[in-house]
C-alpha atoms as a PDB file:
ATOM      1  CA  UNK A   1      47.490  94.415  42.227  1.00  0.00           C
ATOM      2  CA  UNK A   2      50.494  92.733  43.741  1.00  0.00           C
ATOM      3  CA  UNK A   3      50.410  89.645  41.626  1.00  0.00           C
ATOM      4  CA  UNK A   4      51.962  88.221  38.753  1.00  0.00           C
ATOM      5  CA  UNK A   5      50.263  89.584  36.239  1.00  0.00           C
ATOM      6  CA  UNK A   6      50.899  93.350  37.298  1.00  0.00           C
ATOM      7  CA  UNK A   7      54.250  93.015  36.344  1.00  0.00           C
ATOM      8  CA  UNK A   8      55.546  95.995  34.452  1.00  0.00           C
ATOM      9  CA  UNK A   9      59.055  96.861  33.120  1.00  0.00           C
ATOM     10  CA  UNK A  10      59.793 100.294  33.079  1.00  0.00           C
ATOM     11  CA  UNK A  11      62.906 100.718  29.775  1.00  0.00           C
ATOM     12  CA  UNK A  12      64.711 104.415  29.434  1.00  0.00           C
ATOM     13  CA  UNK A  13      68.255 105.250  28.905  1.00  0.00           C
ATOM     14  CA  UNK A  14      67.420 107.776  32.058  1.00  0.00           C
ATOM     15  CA  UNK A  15      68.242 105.985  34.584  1.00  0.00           C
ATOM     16  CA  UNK A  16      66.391 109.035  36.854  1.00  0.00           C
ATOM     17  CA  UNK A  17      63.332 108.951  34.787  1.00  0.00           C
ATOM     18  CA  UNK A  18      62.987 105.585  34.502  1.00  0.00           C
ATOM     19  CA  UNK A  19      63.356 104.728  38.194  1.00  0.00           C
ATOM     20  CA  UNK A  20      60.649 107.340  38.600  1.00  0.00           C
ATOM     21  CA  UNK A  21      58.232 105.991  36.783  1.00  0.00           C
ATOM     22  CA  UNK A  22      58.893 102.795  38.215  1.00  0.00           C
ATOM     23  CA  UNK A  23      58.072 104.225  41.289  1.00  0.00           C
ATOM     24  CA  UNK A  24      55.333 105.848  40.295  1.00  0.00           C
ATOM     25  CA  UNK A  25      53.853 102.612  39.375  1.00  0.00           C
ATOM     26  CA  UNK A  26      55.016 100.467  42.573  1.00  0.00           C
ATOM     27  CA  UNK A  27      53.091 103.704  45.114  1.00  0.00           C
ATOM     28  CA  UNK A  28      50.202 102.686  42.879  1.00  0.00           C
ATOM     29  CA  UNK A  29      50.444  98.974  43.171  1.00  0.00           C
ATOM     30  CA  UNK A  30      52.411  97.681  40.268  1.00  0.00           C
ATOM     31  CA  UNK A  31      55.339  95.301  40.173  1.00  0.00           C
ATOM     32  CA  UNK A  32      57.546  97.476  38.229  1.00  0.00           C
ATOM     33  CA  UNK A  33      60.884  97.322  37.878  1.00  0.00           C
ATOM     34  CA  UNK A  34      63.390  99.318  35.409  1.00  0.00           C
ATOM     35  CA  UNK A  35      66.443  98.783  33.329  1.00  0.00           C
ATOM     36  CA  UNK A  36      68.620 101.254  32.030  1.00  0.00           C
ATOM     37  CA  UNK A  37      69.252  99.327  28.825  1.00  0.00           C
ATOM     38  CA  UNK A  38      67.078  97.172  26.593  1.00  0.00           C
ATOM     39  CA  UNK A  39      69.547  94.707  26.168  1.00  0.00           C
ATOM     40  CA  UNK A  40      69.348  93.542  30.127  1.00  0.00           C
ATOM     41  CA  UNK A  41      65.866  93.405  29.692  1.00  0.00           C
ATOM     42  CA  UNK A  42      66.193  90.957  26.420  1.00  0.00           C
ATOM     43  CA  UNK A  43      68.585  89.101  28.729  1.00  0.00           C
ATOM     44  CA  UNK A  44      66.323  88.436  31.602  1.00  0.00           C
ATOM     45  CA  UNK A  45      62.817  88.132  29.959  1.00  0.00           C
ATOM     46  CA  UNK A  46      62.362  84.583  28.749  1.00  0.00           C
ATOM     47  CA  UNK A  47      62.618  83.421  32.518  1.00  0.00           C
ATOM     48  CA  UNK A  48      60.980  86.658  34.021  1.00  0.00           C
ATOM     49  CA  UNK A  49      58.405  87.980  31.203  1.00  0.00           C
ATOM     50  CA  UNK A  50      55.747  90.505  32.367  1.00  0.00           C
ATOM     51  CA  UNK A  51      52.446  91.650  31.091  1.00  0.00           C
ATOM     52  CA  UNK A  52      53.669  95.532  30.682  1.00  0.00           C
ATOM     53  CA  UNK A  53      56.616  97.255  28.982  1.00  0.00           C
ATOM     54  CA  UNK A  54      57.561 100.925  29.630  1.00  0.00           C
ATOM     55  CA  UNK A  55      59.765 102.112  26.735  1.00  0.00           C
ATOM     56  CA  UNK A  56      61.155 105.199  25.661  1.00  0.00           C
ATOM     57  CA  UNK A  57      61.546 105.396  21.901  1.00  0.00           C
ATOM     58  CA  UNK A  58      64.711 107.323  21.593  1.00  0.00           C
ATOM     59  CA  UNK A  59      68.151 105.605  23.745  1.00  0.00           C
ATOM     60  CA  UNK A  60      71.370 104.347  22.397  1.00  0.00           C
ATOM     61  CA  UNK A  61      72.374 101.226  20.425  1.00  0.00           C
ATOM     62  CA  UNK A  62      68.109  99.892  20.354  1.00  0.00           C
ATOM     63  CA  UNK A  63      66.029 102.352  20.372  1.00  0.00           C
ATOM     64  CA  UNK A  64      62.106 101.490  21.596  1.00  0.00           C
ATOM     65  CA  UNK A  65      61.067 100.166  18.006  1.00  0.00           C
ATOM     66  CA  UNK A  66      63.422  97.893  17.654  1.00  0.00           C
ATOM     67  CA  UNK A  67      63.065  96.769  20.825  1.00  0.00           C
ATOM     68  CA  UNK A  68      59.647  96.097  20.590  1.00  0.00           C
ATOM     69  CA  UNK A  69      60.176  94.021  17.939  1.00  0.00           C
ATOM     70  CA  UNK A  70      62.731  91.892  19.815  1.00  0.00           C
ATOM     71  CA  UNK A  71      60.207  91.647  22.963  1.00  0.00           C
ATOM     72  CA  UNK A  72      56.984  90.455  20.003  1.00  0.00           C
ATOM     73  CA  UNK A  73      59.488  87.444  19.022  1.00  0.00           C
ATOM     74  CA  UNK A  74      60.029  86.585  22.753  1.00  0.00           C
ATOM     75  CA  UNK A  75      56.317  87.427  24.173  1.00  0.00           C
ATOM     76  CA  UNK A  76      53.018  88.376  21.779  1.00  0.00           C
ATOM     77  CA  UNK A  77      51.317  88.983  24.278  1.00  0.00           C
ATOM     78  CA  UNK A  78      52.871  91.413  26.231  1.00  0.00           C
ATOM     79  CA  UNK A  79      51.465  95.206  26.218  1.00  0.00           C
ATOM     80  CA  UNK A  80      53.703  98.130  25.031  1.00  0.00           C
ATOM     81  CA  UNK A  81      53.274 101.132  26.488  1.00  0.00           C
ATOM     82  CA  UNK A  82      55.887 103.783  24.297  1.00  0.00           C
ATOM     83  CA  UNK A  83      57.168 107.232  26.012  1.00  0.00           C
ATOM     84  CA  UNK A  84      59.399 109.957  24.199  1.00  0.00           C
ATOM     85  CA  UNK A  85      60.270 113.509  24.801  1.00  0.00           C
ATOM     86  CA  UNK A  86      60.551 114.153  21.152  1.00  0.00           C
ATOM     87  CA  UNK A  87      57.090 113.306  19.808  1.00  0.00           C
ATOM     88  CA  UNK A  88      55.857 113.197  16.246  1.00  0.00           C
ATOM     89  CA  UNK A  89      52.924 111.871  14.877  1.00  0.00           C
ATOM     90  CA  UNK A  90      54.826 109.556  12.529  1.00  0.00           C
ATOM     91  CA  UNK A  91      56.318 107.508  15.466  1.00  0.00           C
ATOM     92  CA  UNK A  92      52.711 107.950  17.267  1.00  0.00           C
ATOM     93  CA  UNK A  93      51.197 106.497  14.251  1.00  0.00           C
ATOM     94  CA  UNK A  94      54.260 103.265  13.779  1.00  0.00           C
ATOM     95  CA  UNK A  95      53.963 103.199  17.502  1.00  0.00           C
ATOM     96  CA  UNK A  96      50.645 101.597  17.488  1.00  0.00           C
ATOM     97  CA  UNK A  97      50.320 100.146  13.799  1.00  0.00           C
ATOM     98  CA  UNK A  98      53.659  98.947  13.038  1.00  0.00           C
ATOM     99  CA  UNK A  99      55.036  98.403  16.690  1.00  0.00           C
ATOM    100  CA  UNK A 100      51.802  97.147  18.035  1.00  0.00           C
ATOM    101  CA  UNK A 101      52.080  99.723  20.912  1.00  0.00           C
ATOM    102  CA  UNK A 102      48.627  99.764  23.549  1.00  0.00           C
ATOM    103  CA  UNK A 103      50.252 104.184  23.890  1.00  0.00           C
ATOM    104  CA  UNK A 104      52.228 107.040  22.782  1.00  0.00           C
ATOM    105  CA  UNK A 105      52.933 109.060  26.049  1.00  0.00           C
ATOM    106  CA  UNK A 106      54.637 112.165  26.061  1.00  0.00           C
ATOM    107  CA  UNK A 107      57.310 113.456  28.258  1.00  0.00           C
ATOM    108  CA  UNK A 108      56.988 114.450  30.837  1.00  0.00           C
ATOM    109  CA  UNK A 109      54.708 111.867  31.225  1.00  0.00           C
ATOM    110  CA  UNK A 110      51.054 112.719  32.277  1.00  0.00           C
ATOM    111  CA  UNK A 111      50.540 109.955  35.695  1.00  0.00           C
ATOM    112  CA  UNK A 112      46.971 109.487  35.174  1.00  0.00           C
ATOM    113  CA  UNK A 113      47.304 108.507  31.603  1.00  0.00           C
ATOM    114  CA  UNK A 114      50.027 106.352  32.383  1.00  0.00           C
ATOM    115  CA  UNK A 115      48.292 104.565  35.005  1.00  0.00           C
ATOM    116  CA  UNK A 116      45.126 104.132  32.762  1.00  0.00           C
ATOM    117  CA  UNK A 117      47.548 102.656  30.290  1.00  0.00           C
ATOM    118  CA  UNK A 118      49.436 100.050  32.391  1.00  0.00           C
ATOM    119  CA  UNK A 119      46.311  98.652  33.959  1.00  0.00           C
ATOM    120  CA  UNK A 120      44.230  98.644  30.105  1.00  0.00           C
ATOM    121  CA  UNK A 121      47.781  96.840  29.366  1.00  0.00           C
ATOM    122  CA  UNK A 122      47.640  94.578  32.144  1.00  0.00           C
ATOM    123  CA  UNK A 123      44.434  93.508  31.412  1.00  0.00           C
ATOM    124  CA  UNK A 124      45.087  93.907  27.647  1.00  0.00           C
ATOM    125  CA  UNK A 125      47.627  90.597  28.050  1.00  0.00           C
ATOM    126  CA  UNK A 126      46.064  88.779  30.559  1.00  0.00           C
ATOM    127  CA  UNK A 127      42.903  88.442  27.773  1.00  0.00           C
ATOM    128  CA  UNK A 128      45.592  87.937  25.036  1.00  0.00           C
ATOM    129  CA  UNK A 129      47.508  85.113  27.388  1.00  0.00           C
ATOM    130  CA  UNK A 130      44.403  83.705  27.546  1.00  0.00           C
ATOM    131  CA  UNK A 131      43.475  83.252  23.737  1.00  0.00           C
ATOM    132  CA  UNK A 132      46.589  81.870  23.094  1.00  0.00           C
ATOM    133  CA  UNK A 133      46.396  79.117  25.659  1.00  0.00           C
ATOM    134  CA  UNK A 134      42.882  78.227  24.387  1.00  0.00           C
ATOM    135  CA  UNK A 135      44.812  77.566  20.846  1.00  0.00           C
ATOM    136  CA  UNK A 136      47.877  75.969  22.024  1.00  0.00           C
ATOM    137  CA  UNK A 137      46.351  72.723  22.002  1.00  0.00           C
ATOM    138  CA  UNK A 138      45.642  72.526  18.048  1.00  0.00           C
ATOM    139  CA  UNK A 139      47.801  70.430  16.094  1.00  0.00           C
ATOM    140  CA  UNK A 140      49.281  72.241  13.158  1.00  0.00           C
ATOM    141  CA  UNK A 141      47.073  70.879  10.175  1.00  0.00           C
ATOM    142  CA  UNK A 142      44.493  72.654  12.655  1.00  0.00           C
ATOM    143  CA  UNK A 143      46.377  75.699  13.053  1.00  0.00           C
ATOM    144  CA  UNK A 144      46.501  76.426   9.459  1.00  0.00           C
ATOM    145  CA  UNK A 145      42.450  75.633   9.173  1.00  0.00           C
ATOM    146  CA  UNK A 146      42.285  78.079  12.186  1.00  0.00           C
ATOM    147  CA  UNK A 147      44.412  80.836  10.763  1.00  0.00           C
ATOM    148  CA  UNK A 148      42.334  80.297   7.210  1.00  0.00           C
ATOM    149  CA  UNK A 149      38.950  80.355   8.826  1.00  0.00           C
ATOM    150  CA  UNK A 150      39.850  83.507  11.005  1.00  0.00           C
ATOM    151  CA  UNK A 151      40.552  84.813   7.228  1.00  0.00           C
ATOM    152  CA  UNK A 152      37.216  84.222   6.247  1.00  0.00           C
ATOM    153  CA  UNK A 153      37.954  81.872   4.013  1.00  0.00           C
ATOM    154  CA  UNK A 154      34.941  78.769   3.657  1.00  0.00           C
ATOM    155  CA  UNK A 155      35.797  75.075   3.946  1.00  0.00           C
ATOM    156  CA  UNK A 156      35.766  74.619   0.242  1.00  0.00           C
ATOM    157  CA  UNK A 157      38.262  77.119  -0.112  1.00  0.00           C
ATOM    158  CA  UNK A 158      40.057  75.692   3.185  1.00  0.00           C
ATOM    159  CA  UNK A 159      40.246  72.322   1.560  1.00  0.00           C
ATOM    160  CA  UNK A 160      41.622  73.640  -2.191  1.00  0.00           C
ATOM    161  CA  UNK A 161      44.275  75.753  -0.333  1.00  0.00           C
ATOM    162  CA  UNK A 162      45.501  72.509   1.696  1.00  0.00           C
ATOM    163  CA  UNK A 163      44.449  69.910  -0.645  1.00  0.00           C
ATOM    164  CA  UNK A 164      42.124  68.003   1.338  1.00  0.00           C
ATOM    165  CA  UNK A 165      38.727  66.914   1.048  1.00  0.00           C
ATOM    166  CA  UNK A 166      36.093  69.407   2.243  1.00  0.00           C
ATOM    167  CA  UNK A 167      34.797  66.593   4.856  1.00  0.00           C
ATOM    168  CA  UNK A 168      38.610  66.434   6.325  1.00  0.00           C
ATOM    169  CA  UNK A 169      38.027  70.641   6.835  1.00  0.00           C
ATOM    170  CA  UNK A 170      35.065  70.173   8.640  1.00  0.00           C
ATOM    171  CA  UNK A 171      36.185  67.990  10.801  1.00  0.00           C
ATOM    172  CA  UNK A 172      39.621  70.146  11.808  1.00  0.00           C
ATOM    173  CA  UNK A 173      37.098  72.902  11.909  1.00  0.00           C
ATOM    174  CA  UNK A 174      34.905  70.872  14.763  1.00  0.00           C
ATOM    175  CA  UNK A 175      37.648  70.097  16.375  1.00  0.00           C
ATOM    176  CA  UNK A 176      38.623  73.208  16.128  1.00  0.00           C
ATOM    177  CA  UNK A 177      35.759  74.385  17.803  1.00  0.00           C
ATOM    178  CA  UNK A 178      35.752  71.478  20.564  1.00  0.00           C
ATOM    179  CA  UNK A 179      39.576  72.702  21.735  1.00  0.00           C
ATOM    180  CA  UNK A 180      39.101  76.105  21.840  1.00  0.00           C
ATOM    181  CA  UNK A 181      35.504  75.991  23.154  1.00  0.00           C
ATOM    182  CA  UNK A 182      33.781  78.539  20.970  1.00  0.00           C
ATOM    183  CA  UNK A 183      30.380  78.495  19.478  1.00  0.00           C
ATOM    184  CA  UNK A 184      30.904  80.061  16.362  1.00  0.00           C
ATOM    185  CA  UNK A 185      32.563  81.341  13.647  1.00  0.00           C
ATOM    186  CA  UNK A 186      32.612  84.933  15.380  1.00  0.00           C
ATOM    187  CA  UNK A 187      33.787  83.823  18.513  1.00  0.00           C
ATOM    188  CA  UNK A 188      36.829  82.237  16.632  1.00  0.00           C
ATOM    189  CA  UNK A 189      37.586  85.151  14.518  1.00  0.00           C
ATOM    190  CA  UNK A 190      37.960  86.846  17.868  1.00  0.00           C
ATOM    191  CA  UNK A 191      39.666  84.370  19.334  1.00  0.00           C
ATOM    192  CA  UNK A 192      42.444  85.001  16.716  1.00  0.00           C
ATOM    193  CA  UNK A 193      42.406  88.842  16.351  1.00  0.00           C
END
Protein backbone atom coordinates (compact mmCIF):
# COMPACT_ATOMS: atom_id res chain seq x y z
CA UNK A 1 0.00 0.00 0.00
CA UNK A 2 2.78 2.37 -0.89
CA UNK A 3 0.93 4.27 -3.54
CA UNK A 4 -0.85 7.32 -4.02
CA UNK A 5 -3.89 6.58 -2.90
CA UNK A 6 -2.73 5.39 0.70
CA UNK A 7 -2.00 8.71 1.52
CA UNK A 8 -3.12 9.66 4.99
CA UNK A 9 -2.67 12.88 7.04
CA UNK A 10 -2.43 12.38 10.51
CA UNK A 11 -3.90 16.31 12.30
CA UNK A 12 -3.43 16.74 16.38
CA UNK A 13 -2.25 19.65 18.30
CA UNK A 14 0.09 16.70 20.00
CA UNK A 15 2.74 16.85 18.21
CA UNK A 16 3.82 13.28 20.22
CA UNK A 17 0.56 11.70 19.51
CA UNK A 18 0.21 12.65 16.27
CA UNK A 19 3.67 11.58 15.06
CA UNK A 20 2.70 8.29 16.65
CA UNK A 21 -0.01 7.54 14.90
CA UNK A 22 1.63 8.50 11.89
CA UNK A 23 3.93 5.97 12.57
CA UNK A 24 1.74 3.61 13.41
CA UNK A 25 0.30 3.86 10.04
CA UNK A 26 3.71 4.10 7.93
CA UNK A 27 4.99 0.29 10.05
CA UNK A 28 1.68 -0.77 8.53
CA UNK A 29 2.13 0.53 5.06
CA UNK A 30 0.51 3.89 4.83
CA UNK A 31 1.85 7.15 3.48
CA UNK A 32 1.12 9.14 6.46
CA UNK A 33 2.38 12.12 7.37
CA UNK A 34 1.33 14.65 10.35
CA UNK A 35 0.94 18.29 11.05
CA UNK A 36 0.76 19.87 14.21
CA UNK A 37 -1.74 22.46 13.03
CA UNK A 38 -4.68 22.37 10.65
CA UNK A 39 -3.85 25.43 9.12
CA UNK A 40 -0.43 23.87 7.42
CA UNK A 41 -2.44 21.22 6.30
CA UNK A 42 -5.13 23.76 4.54
CA UNK A 43 -1.93 25.33 3.19
CA UNK A 44 -0.44 22.38 1.48
CA UNK A 45 -3.53 20.31 0.37
CA UNK A 46 -4.74 21.64 -2.95
CA UNK A 47 -1.26 20.55 -4.49
CA UNK A 48 -0.77 17.44 -2.13
CA UNK A 49 -4.49 16.13 -1.27
CA UNK A 50 -4.76 12.57 0.15
CA UNK A 51 -7.46 10.02 0.42
CA UNK A 52 -7.32 9.94 4.50
CA UNK A 53 -7.48 12.58 7.25
CA UNK A 54 -6.54 11.86 10.91
CA UNK A 55 -8.09 14.60 13.09
CA UNK A 56 -8.44 15.22 16.57
CA UNK A 57 -11.59 17.16 17.39
CA UNK A 58 -10.41 19.29 20.20
CA UNK A 59 -6.87 21.75 19.32
CA UNK A 60 -6.52 25.45 19.29
CA UNK A 61 -7.73 28.20 16.91
CA UNK A 62 -9.77 25.13 14.38
CA UNK A 63 -10.77 22.58 16.08
CA UNK A 64 -11.51 19.05 13.92
CA UNK A 65 -15.14 20.24 12.85
CA UNK A 66 -14.31 23.10 11.46
CA UNK A 67 -11.65 21.76 9.85
CA UNK A 68 -13.45 19.24 8.23
CA UNK A 69 -15.50 21.56 6.79
CA UNK A 70 -12.60 23.54 5.29
CA UNK A 71 -11.00 20.11 3.87
CA UNK A 72 -15.10 19.16 2.18
CA UNK A 73 -14.73 22.67 0.23
CA UNK A 74 -11.16 21.73 -0.93
CA UNK A 75 -11.67 17.73 -1.45
CA UNK A 76 -15.35 15.75 -1.22
CA UNK A 77 -13.95 13.02 -1.50
CA UNK A 78 -11.55 12.63 0.99
CA UNK A 79 -12.29 10.22 4.15
CA UNK A 80 -12.35 11.64 7.75
CA UNK A 81 -11.33 9.64 10.25
CA UNK A 82 -12.09 11.92 13.84
CA UNK A 83 -10.04 11.08 17.24
CA UNK A 84 -10.65 12.84 20.73
CA UNK A 85 -9.79 12.13 24.26
CA UNK A 86 -12.89 13.78 25.46
CA UNK A 87 -15.68 11.79 23.81
CA UNK A 88 -19.40 12.40 23.82
CA UNK A 89 -21.96 11.01 21.88
CA UNK A 90 -23.10 14.41 20.59
CA UNK A 91 -19.76 15.01 18.70
CA UNK A 92 -19.87 11.06 17.79
CA UNK A 93 -23.21 11.63 16.37
CA UNK A 94 -22.13 15.46 14.31
CA UNK A 95 -18.98 13.56 13.65
CA UNK A 96 -20.52 11.34 11.14
CA UNK A 97 -23.90 13.20 10.18
CA UNK A 98 -22.98 16.71 10.16
CA UNK A 99 -19.10 16.40 9.55
CA UNK A 100 -19.40 13.53 7.21
CA UNK A 101 -16.78 11.62 9.33
CA UNK A 102 -16.07 7.55 7.97
CA UNK A 103 -15.10 7.29 12.58
CA UNK A 104 -15.21 8.49 16.02
CA UNK A 105 -12.03 6.94 17.69
CA UNK A 106 -11.29 7.32 21.13
CA UNK A 107 -8.12 8.13 22.85
CA UNK A 108 -6.01 6.38 23.33
CA UNK A 109 -6.69 5.17 20.16
CA UNK A 110 -7.49 1.38 19.72
CA UNK A 111 -4.65 0.33 16.48
CA UNK A 112 -6.78 -2.24 15.04
CA UNK A 113 -9.75 -0.04 14.71
CA UNK A 114 -7.75 2.58 13.39
CA UNK A 115 -6.21 0.55 10.82
CA UNK A 116 -9.66 -0.93 9.76
CA UNK A 117 -10.68 2.68 9.44
CA UNK A 118 -7.89 4.17 7.26
CA UNK A 119 -7.94 1.33 4.78
CA UNK A 120 -12.32 1.33 4.68
CA UNK A 121 -11.27 5.21 4.15
CA UNK A 122 -8.84 4.59 1.59
CA UNK A 123 -10.97 2.61 -0.28
CA UNK A 124 -13.99 4.71 0.81
CA UNK A 125 -12.38 7.73 -1.61
CA UNK A 126 -10.86 5.91 -4.14
CA UNK A 127 -14.79 4.64 -5.02
CA UNK A 128 -15.94 8.27 -4.31
CA UNK A 129 -12.91 9.74 -6.73
CA UNK A 130 -14.20 7.55 -9.01
CA UNK A 131 -17.99 8.64 -9.19
CA UNK A 132 -17.07 11.97 -9.47
CA UNK A 133 -14.84 11.57 -12.48
CA UNK A 134 -17.59 9.51 -14.20
CA UNK A 135 -19.80 12.92 -13.76
CA UNK A 136 -17.29 15.47 -14.51
CA UNK A 137 -17.96 15.28 -18.02
CA UNK A 138 -21.78 16.53 -17.88
CA UNK A 139 -22.45 19.89 -18.94
CA UNK A 140 -24.39 21.84 -16.38
CA UNK A 141 -28.03 21.79 -17.92
CA UNK A 142 -27.08 17.95 -17.36
CA UNK A 143 -25.91 18.33 -13.97
CA UNK A 144 -29.04 19.81 -12.75
CA UNK A 145 -31.18 16.83 -14.68
CA UNK A 146 -28.64 14.54 -12.84
CA UNK A 147 -28.96 16.03 -9.40
CA UNK A 148 -33.06 16.08 -10.04
CA UNK A 149 -33.22 12.52 -11.23
CA UNK A 150 -30.93 11.25 -8.28
CA UNK A 151 -33.97 13.10 -6.32
CA UNK A 152 -36.38 10.96 -7.75
CA UNK A 153 -37.96 13.35 -9.43
CA UNK A 154 -39.63 12.03 -13.22
CA UNK A 155 -38.90 13.83 -16.49
CA UNK A 156 -42.17 15.62 -16.42
CA UNK A 157 -41.37 17.02 -13.26
CA UNK A 158 -37.59 17.51 -14.52
CA UNK A 159 -38.86 19.51 -17.42
CA UNK A 160 -41.56 21.90 -15.24
CA UNK A 161 -38.72 22.57 -12.71
CA UNK A 162 -36.29 23.75 -15.68
CA UNK A 163 -38.79 24.78 -18.13
CA UNK A 164 -38.09 22.59 -20.90
CA UNK A 165 -39.92 20.26 -22.91
CA UNK A 166 -40.15 16.71 -21.51
CA UNK A 167 -38.39 15.39 -24.92
CA UNK A 168 -35.30 17.95 -24.12
CA UNK A 169 -35.21 15.85 -20.40
CA UNK A 170 -35.00 12.74 -21.98
CA UNK A 171 -32.52 13.42 -24.00
CA UNK A 172 -30.06 15.11 -21.07
CA UNK A 173 -31.21 12.06 -19.24
CA UNK A 174 -29.68 9.63 -22.21
CA UNK A 175 -26.95 11.44 -22.34
CA UNK A 176 -26.78 11.33 -19.08
CA UNK A 177 -26.66 7.82 -19.06
CA UNK A 178 -24.17 7.53 -22.19
CA UNK A 179 -21.37 9.78 -20.04
CA UNK A 180 -21.57 8.21 -16.99
CA UNK A 181 -22.09 4.68 -18.36
CA UNK A 182 -24.88 3.38 -16.17
CA UNK A 183 -27.79 1.24 -17.03
CA UNK A 184 -30.33 2.56 -14.96
CA UNK A 185 -31.97 4.73 -12.88
CA UNK A 186 -30.49 2.81 -9.72
CA UNK A 187 -27.15 2.74 -10.84
CA UNK A 188 -27.35 6.64 -11.17
CA UNK A 189 -28.93 7.25 -7.90
CA UNK A 190 -25.83 5.50 -6.65
CA UNK A 191 -23.68 7.08 -8.67
CA UNK A 192 -24.70 10.35 -6.88
CA UNK A 193 -25.12 9.22 -3.22
Amino acid sequence: MTDDASKIYVVDDDCDLGASVARLLRRHGFDADSFLDPVQLLDVYVTAPAHCIVTDVMMGDLDGFAFADQIRVLDPSTAIIFMTAWPTTANAVDSVRRYGGLDYLEKPIDEERLLAAAREGIDWACERRRQLSRTAALTPRERQVFELLILGHSNKVIAAILGLSPKTVEDHRASVMGKTGVNGLAQLIALGG
